[in-house]
Every structure is written in C-alpha cells, then in structure tokens.
N, C-alpha and C. Protein backbone atom coordinates (compact mmCIF):
# COMPACT_ATOMS: atom_id res chain seq x y z
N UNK A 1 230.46 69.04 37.81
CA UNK A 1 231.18 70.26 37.54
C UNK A 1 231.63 70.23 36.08
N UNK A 2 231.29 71.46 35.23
CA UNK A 2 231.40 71.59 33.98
C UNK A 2 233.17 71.53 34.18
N UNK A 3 233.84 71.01 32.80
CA UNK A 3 235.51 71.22 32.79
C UNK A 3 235.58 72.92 32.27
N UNK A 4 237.02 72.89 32.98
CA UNK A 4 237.45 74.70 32.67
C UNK A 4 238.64 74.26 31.67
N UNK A 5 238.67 74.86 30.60
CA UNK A 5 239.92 75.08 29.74
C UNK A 5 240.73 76.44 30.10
N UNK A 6 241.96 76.59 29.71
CA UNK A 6 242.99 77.31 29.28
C UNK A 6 243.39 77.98 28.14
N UNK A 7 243.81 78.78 27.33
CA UNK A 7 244.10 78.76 26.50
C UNK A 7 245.40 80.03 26.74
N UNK A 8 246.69 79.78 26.22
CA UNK A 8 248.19 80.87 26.85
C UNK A 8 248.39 81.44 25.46
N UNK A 9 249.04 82.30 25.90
CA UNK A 9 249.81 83.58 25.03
C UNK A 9 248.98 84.04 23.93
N UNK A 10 247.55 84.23 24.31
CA UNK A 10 246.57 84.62 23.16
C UNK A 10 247.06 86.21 23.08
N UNK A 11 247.71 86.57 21.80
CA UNK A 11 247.59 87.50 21.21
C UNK A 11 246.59 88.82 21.37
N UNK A 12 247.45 90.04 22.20
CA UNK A 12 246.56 91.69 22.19
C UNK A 12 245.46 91.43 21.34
N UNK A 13 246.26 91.50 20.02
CA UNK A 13 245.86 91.80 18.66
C UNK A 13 244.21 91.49 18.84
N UNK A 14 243.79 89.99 18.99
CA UNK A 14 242.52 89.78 19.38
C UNK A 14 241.55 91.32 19.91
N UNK A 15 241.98 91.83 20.94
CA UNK A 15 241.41 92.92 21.77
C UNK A 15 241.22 94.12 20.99
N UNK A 16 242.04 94.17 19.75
CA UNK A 16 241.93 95.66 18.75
C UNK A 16 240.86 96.49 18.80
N UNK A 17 239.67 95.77 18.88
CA UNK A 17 238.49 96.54 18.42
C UNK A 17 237.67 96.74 19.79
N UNK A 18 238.07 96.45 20.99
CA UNK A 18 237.80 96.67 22.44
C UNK A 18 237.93 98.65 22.58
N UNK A 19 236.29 98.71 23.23
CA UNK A 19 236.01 100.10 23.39
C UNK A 19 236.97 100.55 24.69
N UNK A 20 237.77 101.13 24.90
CA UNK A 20 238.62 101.05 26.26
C UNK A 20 238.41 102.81 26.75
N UNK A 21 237.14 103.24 26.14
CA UNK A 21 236.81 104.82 27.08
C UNK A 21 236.19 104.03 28.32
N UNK A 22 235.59 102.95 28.28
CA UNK A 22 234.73 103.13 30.10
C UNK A 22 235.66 102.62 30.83
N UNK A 23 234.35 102.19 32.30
CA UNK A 23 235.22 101.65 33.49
C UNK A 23 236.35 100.47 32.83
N UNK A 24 236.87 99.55 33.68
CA UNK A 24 237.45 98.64 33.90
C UNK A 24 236.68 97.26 33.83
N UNK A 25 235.59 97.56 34.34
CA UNK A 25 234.82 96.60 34.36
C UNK A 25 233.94 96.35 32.83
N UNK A 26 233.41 97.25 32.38
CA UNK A 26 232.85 97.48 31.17
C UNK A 26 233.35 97.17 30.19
N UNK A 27 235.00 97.38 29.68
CA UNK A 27 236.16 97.02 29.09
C UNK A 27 236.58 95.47 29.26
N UNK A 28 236.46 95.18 30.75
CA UNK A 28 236.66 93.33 30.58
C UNK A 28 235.35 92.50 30.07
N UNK A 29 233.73 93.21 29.98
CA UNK A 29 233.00 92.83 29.48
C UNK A 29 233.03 92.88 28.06
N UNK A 30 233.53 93.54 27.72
CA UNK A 30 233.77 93.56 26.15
C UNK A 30 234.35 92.55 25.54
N UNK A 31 235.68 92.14 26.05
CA UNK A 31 236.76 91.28 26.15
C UNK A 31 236.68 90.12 26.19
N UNK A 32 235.82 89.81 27.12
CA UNK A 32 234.63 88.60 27.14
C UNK A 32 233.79 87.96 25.90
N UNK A 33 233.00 89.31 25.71
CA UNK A 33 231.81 89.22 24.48
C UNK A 33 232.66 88.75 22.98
N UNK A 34 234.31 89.92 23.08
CA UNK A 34 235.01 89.52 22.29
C UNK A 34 235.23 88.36 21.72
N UNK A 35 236.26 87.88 22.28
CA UNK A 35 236.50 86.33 22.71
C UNK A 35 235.96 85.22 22.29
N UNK A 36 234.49 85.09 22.91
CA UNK A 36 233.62 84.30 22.87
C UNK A 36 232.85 84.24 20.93
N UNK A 37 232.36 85.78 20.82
CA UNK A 37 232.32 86.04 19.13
C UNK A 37 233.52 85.48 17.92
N UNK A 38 234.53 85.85 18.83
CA UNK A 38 235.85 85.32 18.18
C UNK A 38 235.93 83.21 17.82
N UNK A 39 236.26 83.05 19.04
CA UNK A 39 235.64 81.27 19.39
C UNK A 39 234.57 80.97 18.25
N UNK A 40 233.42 81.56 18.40
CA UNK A 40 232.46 80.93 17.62
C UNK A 40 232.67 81.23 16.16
N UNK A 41 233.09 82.32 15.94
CA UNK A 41 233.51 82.66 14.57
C UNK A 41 234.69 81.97 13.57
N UNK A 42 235.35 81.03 14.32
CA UNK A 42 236.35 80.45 13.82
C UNK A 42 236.72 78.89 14.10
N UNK A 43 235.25 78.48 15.20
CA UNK A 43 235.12 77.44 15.10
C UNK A 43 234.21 76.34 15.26
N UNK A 44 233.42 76.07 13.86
CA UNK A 44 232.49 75.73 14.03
C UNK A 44 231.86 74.67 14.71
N UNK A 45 232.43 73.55 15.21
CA UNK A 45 232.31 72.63 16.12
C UNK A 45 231.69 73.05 16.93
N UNK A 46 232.29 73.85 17.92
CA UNK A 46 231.72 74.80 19.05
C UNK A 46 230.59 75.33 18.74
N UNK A 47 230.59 76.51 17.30
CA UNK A 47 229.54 77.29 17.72
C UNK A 47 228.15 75.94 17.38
N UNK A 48 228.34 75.40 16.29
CA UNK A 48 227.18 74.34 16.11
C UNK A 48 226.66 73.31 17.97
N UNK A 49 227.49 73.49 18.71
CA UNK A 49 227.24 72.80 20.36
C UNK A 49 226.73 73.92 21.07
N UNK A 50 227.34 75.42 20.86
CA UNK A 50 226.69 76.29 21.39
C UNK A 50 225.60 77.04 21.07
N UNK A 51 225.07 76.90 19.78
CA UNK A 51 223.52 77.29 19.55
C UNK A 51 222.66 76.04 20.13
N UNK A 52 222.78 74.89 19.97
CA UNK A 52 222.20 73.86 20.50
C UNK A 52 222.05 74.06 22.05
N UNK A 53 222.82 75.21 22.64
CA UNK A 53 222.40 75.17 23.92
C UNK A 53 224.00 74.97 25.17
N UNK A 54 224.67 74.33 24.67
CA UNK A 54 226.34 73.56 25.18
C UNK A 54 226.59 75.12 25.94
N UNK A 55 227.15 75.10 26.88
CA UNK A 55 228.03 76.01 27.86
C UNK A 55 229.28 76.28 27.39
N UNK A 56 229.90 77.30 26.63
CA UNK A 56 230.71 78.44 26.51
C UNK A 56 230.75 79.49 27.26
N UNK A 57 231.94 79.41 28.11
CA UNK A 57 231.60 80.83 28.90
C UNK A 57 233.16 81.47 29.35
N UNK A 58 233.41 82.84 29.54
CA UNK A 58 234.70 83.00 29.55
C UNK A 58 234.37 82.96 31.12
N UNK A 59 235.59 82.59 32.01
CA UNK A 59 235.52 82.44 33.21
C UNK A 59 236.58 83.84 33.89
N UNK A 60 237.67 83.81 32.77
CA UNK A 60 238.81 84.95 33.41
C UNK A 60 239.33 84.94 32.29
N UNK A 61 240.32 86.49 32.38
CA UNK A 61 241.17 87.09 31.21
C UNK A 61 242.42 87.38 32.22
N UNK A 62 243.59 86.98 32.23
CA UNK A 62 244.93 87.44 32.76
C UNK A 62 245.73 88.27 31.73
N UNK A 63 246.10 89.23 31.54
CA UNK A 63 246.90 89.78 30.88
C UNK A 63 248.44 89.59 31.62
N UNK A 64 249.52 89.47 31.08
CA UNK A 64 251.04 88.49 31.42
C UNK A 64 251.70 89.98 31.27
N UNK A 65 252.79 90.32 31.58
CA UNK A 65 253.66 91.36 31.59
C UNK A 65 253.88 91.65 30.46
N UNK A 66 254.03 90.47 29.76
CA UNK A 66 254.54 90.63 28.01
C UNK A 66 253.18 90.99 26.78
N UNK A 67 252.33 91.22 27.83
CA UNK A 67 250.70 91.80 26.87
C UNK A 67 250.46 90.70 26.16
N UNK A 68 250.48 89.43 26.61
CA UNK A 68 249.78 88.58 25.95
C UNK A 68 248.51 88.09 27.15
N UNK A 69 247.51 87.16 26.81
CA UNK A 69 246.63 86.79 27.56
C UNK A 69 246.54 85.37 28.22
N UNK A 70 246.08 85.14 29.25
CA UNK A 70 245.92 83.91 29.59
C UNK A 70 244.10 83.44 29.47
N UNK A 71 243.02 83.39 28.70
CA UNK A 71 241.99 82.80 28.92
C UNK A 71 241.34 81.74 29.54
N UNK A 72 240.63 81.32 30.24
CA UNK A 72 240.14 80.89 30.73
C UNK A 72 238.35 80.58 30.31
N UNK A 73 238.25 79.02 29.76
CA UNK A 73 236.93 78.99 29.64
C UNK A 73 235.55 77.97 30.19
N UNK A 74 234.94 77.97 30.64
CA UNK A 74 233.93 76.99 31.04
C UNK A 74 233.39 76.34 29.93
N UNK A 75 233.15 75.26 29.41
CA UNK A 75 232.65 74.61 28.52
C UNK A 75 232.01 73.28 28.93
N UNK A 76 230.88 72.69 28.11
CA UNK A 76 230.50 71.58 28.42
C UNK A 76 231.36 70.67 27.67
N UNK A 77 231.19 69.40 28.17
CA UNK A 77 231.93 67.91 28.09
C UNK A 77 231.91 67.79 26.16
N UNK A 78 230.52 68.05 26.05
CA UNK A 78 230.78 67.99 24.64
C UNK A 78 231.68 69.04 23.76
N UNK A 79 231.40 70.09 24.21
CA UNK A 79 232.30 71.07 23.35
C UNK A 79 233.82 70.57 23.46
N UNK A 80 234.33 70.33 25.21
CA UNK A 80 235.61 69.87 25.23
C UNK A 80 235.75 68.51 24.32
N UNK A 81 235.19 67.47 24.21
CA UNK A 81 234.94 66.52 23.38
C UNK A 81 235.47 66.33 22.08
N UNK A 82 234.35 67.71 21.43
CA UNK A 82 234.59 67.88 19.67
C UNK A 82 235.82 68.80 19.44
N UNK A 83 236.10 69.90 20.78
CA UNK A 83 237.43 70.29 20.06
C UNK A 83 239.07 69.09 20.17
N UNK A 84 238.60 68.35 20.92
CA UNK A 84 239.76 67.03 20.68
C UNK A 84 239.70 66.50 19.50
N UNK A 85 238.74 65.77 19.46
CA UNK A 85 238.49 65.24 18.37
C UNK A 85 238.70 65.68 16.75
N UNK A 86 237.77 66.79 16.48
CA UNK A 86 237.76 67.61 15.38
C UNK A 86 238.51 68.89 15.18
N UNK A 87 239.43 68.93 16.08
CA UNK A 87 240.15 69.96 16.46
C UNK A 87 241.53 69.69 16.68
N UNK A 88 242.13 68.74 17.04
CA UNK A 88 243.14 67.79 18.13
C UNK A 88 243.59 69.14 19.23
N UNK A 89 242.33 69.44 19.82
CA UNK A 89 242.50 69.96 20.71
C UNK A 89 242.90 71.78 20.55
N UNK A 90 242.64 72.27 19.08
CA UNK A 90 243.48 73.28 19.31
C UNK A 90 241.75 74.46 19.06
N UNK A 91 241.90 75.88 19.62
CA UNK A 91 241.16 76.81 19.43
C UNK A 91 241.32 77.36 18.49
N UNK A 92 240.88 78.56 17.68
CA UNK A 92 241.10 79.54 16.65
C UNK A 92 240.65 80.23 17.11
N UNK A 93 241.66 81.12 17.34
CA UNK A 93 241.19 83.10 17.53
C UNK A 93 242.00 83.87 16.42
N UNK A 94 241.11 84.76 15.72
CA UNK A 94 241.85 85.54 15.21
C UNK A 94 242.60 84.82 14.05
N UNK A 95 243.68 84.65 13.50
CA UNK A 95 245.04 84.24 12.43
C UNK A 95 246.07 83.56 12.95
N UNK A 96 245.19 83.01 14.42
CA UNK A 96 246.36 82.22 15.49
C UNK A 96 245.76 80.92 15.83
N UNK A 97 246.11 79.98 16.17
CA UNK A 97 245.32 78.58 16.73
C UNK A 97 246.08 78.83 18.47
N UNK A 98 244.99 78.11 19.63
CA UNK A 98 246.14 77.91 20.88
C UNK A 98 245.31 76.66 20.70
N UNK A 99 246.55 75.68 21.46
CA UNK A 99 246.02 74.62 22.15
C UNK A 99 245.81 74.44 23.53
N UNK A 100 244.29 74.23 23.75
CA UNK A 100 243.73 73.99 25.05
C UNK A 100 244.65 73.62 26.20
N UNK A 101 244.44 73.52 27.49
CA UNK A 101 244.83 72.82 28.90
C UNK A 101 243.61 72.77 29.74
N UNK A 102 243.11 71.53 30.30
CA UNK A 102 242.62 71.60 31.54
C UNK A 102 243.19 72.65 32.15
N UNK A 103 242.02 73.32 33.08
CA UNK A 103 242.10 73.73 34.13
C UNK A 103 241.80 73.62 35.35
N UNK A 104 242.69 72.90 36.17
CA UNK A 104 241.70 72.56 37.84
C UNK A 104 242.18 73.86 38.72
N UNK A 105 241.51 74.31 38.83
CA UNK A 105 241.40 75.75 40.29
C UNK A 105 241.02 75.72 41.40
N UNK A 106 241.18 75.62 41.94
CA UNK A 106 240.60 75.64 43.36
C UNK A 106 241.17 76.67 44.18
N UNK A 107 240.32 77.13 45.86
CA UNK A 107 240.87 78.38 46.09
C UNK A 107 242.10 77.92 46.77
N UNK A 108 242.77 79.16 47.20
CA UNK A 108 243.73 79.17 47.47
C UNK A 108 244.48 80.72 48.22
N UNK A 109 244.54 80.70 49.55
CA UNK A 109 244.67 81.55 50.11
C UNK A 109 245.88 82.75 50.72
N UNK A 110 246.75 83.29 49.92
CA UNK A 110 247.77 83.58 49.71
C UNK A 110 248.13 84.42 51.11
N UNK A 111 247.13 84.41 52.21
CA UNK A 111 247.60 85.19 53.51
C UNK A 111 248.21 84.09 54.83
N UNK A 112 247.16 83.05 54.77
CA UNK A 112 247.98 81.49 55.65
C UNK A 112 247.89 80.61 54.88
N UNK A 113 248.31 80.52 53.21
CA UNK A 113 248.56 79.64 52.89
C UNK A 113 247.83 78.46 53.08
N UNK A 114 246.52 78.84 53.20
CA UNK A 114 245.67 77.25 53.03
C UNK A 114 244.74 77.14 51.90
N UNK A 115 244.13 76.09 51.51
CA UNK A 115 243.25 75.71 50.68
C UNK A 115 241.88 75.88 51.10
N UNK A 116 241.00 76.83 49.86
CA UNK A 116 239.39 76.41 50.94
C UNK A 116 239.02 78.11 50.63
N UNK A 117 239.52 78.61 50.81
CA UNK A 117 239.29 79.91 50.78
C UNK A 117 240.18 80.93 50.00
N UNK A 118 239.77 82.25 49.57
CA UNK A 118 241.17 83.04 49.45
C UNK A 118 241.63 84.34 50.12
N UNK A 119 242.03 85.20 49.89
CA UNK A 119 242.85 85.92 51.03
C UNK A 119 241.60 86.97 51.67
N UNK A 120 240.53 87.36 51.00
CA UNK A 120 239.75 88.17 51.58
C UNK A 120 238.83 87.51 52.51
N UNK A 121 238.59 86.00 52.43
CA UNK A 121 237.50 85.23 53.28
C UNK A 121 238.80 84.41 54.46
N UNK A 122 239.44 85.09 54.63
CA UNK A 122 240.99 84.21 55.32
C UNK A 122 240.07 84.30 56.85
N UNK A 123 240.43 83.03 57.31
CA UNK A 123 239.16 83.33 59.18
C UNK A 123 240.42 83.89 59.75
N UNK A 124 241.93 83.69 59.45
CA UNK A 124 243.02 84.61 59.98
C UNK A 124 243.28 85.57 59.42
N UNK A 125 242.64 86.28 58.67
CA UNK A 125 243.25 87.41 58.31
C UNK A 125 243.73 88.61 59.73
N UNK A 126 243.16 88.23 60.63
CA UNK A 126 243.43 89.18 61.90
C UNK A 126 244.77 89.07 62.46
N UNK A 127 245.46 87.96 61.95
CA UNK A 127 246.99 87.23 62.61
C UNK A 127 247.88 87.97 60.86
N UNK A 128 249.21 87.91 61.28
CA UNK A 128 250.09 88.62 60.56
C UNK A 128 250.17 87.03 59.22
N UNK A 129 250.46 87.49 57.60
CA UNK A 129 251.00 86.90 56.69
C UNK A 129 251.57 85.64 56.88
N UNK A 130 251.66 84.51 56.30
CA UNK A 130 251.81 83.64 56.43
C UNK A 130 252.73 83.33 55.09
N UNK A 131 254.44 83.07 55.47
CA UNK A 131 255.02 83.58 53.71
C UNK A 131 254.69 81.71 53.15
N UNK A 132 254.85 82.06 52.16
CA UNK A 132 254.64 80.35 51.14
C UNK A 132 256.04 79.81 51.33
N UNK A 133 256.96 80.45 51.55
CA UNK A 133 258.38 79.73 51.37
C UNK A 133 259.25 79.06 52.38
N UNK A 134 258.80 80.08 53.40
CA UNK A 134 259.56 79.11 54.84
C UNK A 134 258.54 79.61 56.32
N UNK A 135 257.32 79.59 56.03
CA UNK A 135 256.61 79.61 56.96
C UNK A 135 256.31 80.85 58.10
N UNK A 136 257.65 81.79 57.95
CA UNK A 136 257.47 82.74 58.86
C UNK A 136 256.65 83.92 58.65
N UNK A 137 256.14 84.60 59.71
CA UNK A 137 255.51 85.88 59.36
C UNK A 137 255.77 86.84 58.67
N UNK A 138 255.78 87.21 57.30
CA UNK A 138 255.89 87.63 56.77
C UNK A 138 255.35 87.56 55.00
N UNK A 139 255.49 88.93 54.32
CA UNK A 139 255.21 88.82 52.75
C UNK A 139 255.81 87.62 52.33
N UNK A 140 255.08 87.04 51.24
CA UNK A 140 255.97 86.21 50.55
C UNK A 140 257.08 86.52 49.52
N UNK A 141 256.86 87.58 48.85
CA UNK A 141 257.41 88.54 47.92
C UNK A 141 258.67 88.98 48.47
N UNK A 142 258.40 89.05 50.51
CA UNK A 142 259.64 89.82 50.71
C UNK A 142 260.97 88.71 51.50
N UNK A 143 260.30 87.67 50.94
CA UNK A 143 261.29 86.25 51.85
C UNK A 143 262.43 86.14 51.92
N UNK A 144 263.42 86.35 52.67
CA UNK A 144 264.85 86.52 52.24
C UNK A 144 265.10 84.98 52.06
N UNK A 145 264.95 83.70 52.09
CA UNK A 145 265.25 82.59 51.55
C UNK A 145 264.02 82.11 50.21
N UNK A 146 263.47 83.09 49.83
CA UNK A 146 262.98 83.25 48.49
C UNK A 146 263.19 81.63 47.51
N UNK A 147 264.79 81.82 47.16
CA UNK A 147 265.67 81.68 46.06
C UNK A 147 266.15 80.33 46.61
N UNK A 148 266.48 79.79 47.98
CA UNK A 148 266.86 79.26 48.20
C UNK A 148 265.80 77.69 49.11
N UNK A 149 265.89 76.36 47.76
CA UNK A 149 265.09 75.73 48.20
C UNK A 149 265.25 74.95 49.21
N UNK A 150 266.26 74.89 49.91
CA UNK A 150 266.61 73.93 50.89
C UNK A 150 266.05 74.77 52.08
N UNK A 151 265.83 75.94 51.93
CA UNK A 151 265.27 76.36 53.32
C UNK A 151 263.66 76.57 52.98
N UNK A 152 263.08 75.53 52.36
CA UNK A 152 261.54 75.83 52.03
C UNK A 152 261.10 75.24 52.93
N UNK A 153 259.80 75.40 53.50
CA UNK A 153 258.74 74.64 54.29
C UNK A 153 257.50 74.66 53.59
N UNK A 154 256.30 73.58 53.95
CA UNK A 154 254.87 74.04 53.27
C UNK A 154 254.27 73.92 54.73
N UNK A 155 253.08 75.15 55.14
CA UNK A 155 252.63 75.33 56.00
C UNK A 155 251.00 74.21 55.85
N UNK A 156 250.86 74.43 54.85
CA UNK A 156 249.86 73.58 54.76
C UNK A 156 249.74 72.02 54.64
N UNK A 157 251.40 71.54 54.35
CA UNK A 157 251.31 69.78 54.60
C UNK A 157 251.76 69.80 56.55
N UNK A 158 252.30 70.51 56.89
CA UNK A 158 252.62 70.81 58.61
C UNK A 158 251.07 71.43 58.79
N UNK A 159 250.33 71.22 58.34
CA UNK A 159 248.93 71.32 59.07
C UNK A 159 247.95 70.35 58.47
N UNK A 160 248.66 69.23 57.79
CA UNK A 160 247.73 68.03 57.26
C UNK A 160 247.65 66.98 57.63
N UNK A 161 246.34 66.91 57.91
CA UNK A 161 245.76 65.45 58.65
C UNK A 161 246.64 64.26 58.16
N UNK A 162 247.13 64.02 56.96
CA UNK A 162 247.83 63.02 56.07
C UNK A 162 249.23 62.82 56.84
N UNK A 163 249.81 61.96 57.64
CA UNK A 163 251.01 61.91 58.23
C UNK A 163 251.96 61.85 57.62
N UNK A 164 251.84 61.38 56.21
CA UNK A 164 253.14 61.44 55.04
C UNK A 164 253.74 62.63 54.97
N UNK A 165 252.24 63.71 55.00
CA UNK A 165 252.54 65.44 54.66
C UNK A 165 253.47 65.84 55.50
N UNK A 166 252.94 65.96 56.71
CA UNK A 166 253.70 66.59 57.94
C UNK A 166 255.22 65.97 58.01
N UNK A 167 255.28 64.70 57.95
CA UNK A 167 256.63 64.55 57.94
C UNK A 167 257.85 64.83 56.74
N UNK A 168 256.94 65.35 55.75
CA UNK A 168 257.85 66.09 54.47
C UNK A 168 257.73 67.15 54.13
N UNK A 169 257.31 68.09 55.40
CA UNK A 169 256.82 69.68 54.79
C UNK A 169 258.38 70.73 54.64
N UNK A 170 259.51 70.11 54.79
CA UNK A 170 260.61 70.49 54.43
C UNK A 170 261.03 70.41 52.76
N UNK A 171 260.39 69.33 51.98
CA UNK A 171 261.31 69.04 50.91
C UNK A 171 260.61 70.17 49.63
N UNK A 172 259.15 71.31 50.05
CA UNK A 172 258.68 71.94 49.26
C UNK A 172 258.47 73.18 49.69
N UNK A 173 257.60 74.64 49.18
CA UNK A 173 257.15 75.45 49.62
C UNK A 173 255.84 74.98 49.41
N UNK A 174 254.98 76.26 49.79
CA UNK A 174 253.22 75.79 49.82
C UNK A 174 253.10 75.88 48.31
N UNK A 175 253.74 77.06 47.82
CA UNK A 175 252.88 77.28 46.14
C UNK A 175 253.43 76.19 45.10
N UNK A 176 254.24 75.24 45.56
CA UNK A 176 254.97 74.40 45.03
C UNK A 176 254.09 73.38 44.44
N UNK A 177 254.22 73.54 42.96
CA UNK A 177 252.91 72.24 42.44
C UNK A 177 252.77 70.76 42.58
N UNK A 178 254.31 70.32 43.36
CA UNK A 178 254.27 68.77 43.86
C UNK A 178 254.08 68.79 45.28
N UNK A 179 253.34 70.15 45.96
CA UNK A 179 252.83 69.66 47.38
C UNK A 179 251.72 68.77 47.30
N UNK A 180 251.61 67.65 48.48
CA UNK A 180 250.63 66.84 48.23
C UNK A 180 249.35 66.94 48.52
N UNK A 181 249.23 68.45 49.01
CA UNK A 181 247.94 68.82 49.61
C UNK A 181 247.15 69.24 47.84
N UNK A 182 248.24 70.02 47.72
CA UNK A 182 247.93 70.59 46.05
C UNK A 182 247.49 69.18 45.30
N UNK A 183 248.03 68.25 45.08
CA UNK A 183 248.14 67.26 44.15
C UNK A 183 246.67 66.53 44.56
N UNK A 184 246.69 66.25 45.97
CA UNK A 184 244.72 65.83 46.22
C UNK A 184 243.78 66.52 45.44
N UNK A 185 244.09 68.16 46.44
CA UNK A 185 243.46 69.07 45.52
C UNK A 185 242.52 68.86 44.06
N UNK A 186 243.98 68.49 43.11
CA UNK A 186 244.17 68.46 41.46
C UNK A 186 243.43 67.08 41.42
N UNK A 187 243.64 66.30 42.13
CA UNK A 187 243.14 64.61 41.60
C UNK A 187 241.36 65.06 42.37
N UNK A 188 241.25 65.38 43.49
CA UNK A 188 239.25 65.55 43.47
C UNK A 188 239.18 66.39 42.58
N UNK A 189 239.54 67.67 42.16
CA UNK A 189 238.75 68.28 40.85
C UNK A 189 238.72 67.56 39.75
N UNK A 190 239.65 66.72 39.20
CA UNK A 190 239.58 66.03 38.09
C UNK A 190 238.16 64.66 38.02
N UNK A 191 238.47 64.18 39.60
CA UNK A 191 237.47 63.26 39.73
C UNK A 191 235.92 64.05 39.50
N UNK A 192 235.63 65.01 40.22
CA UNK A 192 234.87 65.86 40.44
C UNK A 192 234.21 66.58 39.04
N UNK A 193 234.80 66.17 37.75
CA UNK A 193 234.61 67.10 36.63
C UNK A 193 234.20 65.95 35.73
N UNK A 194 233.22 66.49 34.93
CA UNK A 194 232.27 65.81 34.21
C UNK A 194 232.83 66.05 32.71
N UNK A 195 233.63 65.47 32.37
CA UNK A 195 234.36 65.01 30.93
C UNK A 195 234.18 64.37 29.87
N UNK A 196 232.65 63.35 30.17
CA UNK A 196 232.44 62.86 29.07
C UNK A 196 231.15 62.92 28.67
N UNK A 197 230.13 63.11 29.35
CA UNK A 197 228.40 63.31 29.66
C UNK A 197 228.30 63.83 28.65
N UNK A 198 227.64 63.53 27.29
CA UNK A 198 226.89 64.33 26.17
C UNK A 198 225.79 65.00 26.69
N UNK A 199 224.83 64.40 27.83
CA UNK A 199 224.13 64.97 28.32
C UNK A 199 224.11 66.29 29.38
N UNK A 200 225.16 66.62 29.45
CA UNK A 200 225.56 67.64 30.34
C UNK A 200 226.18 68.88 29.50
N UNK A 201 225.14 70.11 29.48
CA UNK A 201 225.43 71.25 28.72
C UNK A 201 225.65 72.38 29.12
C-alpha cells in the first residue's frame, strides 16, 4: 500500500483561478489538477520523481468551516522519502509551505459504529443509529451526554474479540482516537504501508 500524506490549513487563495460555473464534480476536478500543477511547480524533488513515473495523486479535498483546506495525497515511498529529506518534510503551494502528516484511514462506519465499512455499505443499516458516545439508539450529534465523558461507552471495543477491549469500553467513546480497536486499526495500516521501497512507484 502506497503511503497517504496530509497536508492542513492550505490556503483558498491556492483555488483563485478554479472555473466554479460547472457541476460540483467538475469544480473538485479542477482543484485536483490544481493542486497537483501547484505541488509540481514549486517542488522540484517531486516533480523530477513524478515525470520518472513516482505516484502523485490527490486522494481528497476537505474544505474546514474557516475556508481553509485539508488535502490529502497518495504518493510513492520515494516521493515521501525526498520530501523528508530535501524538504524536512515540508510542501510548497502557492507563497505558503505546509508540513506533511501521515495519513492512516481506514473505513469507518458512522451508523453502528464499526470498522470495515462505512455508513452506506452498513449490513445494519435496517436497525436504528448507533450514537459514538454512549451506545444508545440514536444520532450522535443529538447525544444528550455528548459533553460529558464519564458517561462514554465504545460500541465497538463491547463488540471486540480482544478481552482487554470489552472490559474497558467505559473509559472512551467509539470516535475516540485512544480506542484500541482504532489504535490496531492505525498500527496494521502503518505495518501495511510501504515507506521505504525505491522500487515501488
């Protein structure tokens, strides 16, 4: 598995010259093409790995409330490589530098709260919401112990084979990043990701 990078609070400004008369879809293709022109234009490490053939690819664009972006990129081992190295890790877009993050993703199913799938492939989607915070039927959004962590549960360590889980599915919620189902999760993708292979493009 090729590694996925990150890159936070990338700057509108980038997007200026984005045609935004078509669909939605047409407009995030742009954004994409953007991006990627941008990347190579400002850093040559990369683009010299990506004419050679190396995997650059935008994977996702999040736009944040505050109109900044969250990117998301697929790259081969080497590109991640030389921007450490010759880079200490940082991108150039635009009149801005970000510095990279791994990204491990995996799915994640926001209707019963399990791993493996996400809410449209849910095999329960036919049974009512499953909240992340204290287990009961309901939105998660609409949890009245929300706010309050002592009344959290994780539905998914109370449904894990791992006996450690089940007997501590009180001390977290599910979306909670020190659940230990999550933290396996994070440690096979990392194992799972090909980080140093020059030969892998």
């Amino acid at each position: 598995m090729l590694p996925k990078i990150s890159l936070h609070n990338v700057l509108s400004e980038v997007f200026d010259d984005v045609d935004r008369s078509g669909d939605i879809n047409a407009t995030r293709e742009q954004e994409k093409s953007m991006i990627l022109d941008k990347i190579l234009s400002k850093n040559p490490c990369v683009k010299s790995l990506n004419d050679a053939g190396h995997t650059l690819e935008v994977v996702y664009l999040n736009k944040n409330p505050n109109s900044l972006f969250t990117v998301g990129l697929k790259v081969s081992p080497a590109i991640r490589s030389s921007v450490l190295l010759n880079q200490h890790g940082n991108i150039y877009l635009g009149n801005s530098r970000y510095q990279f993050r791994d990204r491990f993703h995996f799915k994640h199913c926001y209707h019963c709260q399990m791993v493996g799938h996400i809410s449209p492939d849910c095999p329960d989607k036919e049974k009512l919401a499953v909240c992340q915070y204290c287990m009961k039927s309901h939105r998660s959004s609409t949890c009245p112990v929300k706010e309050d962590s002592s009344k959290h549960s994780c539905v998914r360590c109370l449904a894990s084979k791992h006996g450690s889980d089940a007997e501590n599915y009180t001390t977290h919620h599910s979306g909670d990043l020190k659940c230990p189902v999550f933290e396996r999760e994070i440690t096979r993708l990392k194992e799972n990701t090909e980080f140093l292979s020059k030969n892998v493009m």
